[in-house]
C-alpha atoms as a PDB file:
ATOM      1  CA  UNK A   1     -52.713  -1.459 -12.562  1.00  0.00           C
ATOM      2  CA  UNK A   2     -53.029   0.216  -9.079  1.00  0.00           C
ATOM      3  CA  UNK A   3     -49.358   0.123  -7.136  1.00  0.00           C
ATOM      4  CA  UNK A   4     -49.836   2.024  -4.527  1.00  0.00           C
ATOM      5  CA  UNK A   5     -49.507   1.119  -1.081  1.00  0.00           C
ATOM      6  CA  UNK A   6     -52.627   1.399   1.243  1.00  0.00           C
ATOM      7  CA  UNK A   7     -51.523   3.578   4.465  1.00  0.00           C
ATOM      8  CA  UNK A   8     -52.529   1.271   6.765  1.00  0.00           C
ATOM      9  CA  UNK A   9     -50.791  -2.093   5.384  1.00  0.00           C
ATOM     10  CA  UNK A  10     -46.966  -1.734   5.243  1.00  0.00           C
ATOM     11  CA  UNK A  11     -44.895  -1.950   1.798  1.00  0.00           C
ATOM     12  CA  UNK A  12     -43.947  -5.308   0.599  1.00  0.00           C
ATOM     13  CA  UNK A  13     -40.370  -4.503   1.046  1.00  0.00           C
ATOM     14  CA  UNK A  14     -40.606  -3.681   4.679  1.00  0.00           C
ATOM     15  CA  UNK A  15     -42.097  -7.341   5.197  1.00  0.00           C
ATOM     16  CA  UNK A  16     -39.349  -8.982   3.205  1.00  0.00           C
ATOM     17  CA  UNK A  17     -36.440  -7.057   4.357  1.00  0.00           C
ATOM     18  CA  UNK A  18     -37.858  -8.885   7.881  1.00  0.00           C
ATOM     19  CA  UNK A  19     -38.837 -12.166   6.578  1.00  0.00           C
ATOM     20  CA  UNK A  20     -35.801 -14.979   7.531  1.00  0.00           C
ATOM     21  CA  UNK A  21     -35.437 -18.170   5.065  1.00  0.00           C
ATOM     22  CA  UNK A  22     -33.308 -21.206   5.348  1.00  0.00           C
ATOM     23  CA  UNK A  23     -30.140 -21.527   3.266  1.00  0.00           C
ATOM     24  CA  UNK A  24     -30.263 -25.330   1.872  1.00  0.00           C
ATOM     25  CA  UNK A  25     -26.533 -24.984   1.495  1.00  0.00           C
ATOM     26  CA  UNK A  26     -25.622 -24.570   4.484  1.00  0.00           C
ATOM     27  CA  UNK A  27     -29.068 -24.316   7.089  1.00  0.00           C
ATOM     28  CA  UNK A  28     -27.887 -21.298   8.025  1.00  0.00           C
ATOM     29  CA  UNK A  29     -30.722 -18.978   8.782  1.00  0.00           C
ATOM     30  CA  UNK A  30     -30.590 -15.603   6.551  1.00  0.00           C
ATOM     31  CA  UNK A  31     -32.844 -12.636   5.715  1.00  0.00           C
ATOM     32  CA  UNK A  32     -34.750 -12.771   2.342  1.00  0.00           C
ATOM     33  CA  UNK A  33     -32.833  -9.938   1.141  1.00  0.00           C
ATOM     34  CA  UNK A  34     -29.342 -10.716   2.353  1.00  0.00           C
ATOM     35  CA  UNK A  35     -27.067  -9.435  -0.748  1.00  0.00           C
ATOM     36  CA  UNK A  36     -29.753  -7.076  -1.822  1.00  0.00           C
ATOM     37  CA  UNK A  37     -28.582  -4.070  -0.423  1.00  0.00           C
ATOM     38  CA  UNK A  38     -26.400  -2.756  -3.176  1.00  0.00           C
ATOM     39  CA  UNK A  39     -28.642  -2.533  -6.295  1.00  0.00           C
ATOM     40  CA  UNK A  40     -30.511  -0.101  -7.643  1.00  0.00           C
ATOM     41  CA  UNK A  41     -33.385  -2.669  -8.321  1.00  0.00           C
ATOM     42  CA  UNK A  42     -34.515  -5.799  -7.474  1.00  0.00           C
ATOM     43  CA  UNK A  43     -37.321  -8.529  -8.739  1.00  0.00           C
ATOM     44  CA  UNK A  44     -38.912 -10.239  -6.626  1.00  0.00           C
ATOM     45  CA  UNK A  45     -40.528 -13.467  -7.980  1.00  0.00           C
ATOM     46  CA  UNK A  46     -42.866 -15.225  -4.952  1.00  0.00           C
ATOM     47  CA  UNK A  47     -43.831 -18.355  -6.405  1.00  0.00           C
ATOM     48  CA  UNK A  48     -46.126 -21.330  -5.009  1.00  0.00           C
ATOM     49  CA  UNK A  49     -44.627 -24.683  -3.865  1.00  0.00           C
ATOM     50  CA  UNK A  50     -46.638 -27.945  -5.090  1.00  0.00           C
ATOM     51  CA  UNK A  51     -44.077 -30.027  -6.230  1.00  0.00           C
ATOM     52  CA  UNK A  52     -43.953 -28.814  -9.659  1.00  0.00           C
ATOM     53  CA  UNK A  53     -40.136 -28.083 -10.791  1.00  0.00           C
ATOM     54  CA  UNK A  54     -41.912 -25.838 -13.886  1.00  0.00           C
ATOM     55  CA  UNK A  55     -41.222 -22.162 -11.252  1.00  0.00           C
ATOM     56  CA  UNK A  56     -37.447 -23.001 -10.811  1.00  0.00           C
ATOM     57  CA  UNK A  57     -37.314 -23.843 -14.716  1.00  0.00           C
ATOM     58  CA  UNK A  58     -38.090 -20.490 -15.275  1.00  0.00           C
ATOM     59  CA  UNK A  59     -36.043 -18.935 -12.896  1.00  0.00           C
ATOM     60  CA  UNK A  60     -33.457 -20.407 -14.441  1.00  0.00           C
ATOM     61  CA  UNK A  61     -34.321 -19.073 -17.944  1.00  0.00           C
ATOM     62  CA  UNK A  62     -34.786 -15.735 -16.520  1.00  0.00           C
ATOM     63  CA  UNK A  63     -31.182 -15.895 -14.599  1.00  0.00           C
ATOM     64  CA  UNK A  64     -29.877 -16.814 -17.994  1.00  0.00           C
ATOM     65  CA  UNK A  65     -31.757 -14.251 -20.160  1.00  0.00           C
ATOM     66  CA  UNK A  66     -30.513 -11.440 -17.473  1.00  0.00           C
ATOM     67  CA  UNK A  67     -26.584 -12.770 -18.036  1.00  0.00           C
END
């Protein structure tokens, strides 16, 4: 598996780190990667949306495996 960046596209954590979501708690407006800033690694899953509650299943199984 090739991971290297090409020169001329930036690296996927220079878009996130200035990509904005909404917060459904609250609607407050936060960067992707608010919290982030203290770890020494970080997994980013980027999942489609189509109505199908299987992707936030899984995240939960992963949250639990990682506890």
């Amino acid at each position: 598996m090739n991971t290297e960046t090409p020169t001329n596209s930036p690296d996927i954590y220079s878009i996130l780190s200035q990509t904005q979501r909404l917060r459904v708690s609250d609607g407050e407006i936060k960067p992707v990667l608010d919290g982030c800033s203290n770890t020494s690694k970080l997994l980013v899953l980027i999942w489609s949306q189509l109505g199908d509650f299987d992707n936030l299943e899984y995240a939960w199984w992963l949250r639990r495996e990682f506890e």
